[in-house]
Protein backbone atom coordinates (compact mmCIF):
# COMPACT_ATOMS: atom_id res chain seq x y z
CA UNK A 1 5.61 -89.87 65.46
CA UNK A 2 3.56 -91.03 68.58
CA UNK A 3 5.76 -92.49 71.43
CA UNK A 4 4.42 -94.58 74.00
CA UNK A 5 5.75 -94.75 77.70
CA UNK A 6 4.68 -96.97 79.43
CA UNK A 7 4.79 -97.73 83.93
CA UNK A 8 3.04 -99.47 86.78
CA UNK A 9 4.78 -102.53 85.83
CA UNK A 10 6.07 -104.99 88.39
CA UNK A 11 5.93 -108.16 91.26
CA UNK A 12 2.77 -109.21 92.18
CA UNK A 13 1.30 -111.57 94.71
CA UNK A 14 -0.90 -113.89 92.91
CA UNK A 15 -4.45 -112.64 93.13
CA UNK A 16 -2.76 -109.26 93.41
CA UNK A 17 -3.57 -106.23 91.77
CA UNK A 18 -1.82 -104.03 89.98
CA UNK A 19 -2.54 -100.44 87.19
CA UNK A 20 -0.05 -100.08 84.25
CA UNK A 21 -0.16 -96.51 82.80
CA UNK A 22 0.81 -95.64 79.77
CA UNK A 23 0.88 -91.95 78.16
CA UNK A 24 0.78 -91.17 74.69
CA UNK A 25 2.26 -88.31 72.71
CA UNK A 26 0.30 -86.12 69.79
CA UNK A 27 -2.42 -84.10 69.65
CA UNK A 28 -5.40 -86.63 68.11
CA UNK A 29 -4.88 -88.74 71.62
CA UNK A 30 -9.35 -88.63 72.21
CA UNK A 31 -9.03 -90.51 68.93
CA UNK A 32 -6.82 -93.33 69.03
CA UNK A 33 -7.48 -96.82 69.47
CA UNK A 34 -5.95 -97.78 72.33
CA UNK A 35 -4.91 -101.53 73.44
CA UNK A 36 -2.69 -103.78 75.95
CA UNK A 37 -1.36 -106.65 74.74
CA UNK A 38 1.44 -109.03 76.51
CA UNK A 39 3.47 -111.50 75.42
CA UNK A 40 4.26 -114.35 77.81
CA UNK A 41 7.96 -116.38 77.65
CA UNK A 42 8.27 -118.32 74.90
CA UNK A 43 4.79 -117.43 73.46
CA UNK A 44 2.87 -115.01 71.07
CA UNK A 45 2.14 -111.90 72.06
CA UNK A 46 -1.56 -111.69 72.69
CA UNK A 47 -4.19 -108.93 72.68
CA UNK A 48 -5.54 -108.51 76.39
CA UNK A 49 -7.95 -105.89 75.49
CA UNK A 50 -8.97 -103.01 72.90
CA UNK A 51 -11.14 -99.45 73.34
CA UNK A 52 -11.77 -97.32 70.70
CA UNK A 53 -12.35 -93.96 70.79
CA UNK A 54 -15.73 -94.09 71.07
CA UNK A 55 -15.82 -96.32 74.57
CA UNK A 56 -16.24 -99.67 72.94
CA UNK A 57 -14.15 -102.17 74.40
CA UNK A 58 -13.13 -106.11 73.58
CA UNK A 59 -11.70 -108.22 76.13
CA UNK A 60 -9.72 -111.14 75.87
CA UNK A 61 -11.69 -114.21 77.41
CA UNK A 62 -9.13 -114.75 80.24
CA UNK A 63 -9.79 -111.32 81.21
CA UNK A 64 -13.00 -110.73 81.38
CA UNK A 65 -13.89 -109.27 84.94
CA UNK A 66 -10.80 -108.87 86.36
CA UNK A 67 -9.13 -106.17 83.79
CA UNK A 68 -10.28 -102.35 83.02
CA UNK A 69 -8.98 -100.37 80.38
CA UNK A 70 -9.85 -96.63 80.83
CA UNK A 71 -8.47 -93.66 79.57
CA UNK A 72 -8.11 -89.95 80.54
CA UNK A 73 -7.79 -87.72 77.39
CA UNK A 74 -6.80 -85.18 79.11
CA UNK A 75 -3.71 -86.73 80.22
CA UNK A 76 -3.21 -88.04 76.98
CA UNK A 77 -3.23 -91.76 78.97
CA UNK A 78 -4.44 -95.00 79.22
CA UNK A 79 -4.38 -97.37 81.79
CA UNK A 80 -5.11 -100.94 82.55
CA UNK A 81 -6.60 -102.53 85.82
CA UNK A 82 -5.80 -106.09 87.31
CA UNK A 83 -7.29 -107.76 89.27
CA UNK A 84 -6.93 -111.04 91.12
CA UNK A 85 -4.03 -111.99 89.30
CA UNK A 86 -2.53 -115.46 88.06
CA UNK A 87 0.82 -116.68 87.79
CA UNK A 88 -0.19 -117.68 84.01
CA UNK A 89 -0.12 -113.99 83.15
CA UNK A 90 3.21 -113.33 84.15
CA UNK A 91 4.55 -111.31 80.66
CA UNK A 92 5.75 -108.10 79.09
CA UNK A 93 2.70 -105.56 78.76
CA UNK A 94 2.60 -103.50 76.22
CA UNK A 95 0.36 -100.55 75.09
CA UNK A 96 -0.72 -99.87 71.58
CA UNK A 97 -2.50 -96.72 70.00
CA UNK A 98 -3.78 -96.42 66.48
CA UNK A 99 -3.98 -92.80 64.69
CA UNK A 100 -6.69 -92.18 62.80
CA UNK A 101 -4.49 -92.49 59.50
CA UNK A 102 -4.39 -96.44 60.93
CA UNK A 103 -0.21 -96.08 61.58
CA UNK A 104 0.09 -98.44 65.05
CA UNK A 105 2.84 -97.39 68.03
CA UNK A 106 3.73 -99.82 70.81
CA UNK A 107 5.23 -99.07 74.06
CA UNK A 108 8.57 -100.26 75.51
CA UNK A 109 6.80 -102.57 77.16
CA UNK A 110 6.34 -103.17 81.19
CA UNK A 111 7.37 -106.58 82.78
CA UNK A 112 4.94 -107.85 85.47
CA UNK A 113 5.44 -111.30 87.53
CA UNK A 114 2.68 -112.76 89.36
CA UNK A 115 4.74 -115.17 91.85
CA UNK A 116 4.34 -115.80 95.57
């Protein structure tokens, strides 16, 4: 069983920054797929971005230049960078990894709340 923990989360200035972290248990970490999604009040939770473990990476559109998923494997981690923040993206962040056998683990999930 892989478990997820996830921190960084928190309050936010609009265009703000802030890094969520989130380390992963298990010993196949250089080959999960990693992601962040969030999931806003009221709505679906979205994907914000994906890397593989190859390096490939797909951004959400809203995104784009502003967030940076990395990952250390030798920390077993994977964190995401945001910049210039909007109040629209005020939600629960969660991390995701994918084994290799395909079985998908989420984290607790990490509020963050852009607001003045």
């Amino acid at each position: 069983q892989v478990q997820l923990v996830e921190s960084g989360g928190g309050l936010v200035q609009p265009g703000g920054s802030l890094r969520l972290s989130c380390v992963a248990s298990g010993r196949l970490f250089s080959r999960y797929v990693l992601a962040w999604y969030r999931q806003a009040p009221g709505k679906q939770r979205e994907l914000v971005v994906m890397l593989t473990a190859s390096g490939a990476t797909n951004y959400g559109d809203s995104v784009k230049g502003r967030f940076t998923i990395s990952r250390d494997n030798a920390a077993n981690t994977v964190y995401l960078q945001m910049n210039n923040l909007k109040p629209e993206e005020t939600a629960v962040y969660y991390c995701r990894a994918e084994t290799p056998g395909l079985e998908g683990h989420w984290g607790q999930g990490n509020q963050v709340a852009v607001a003045s």
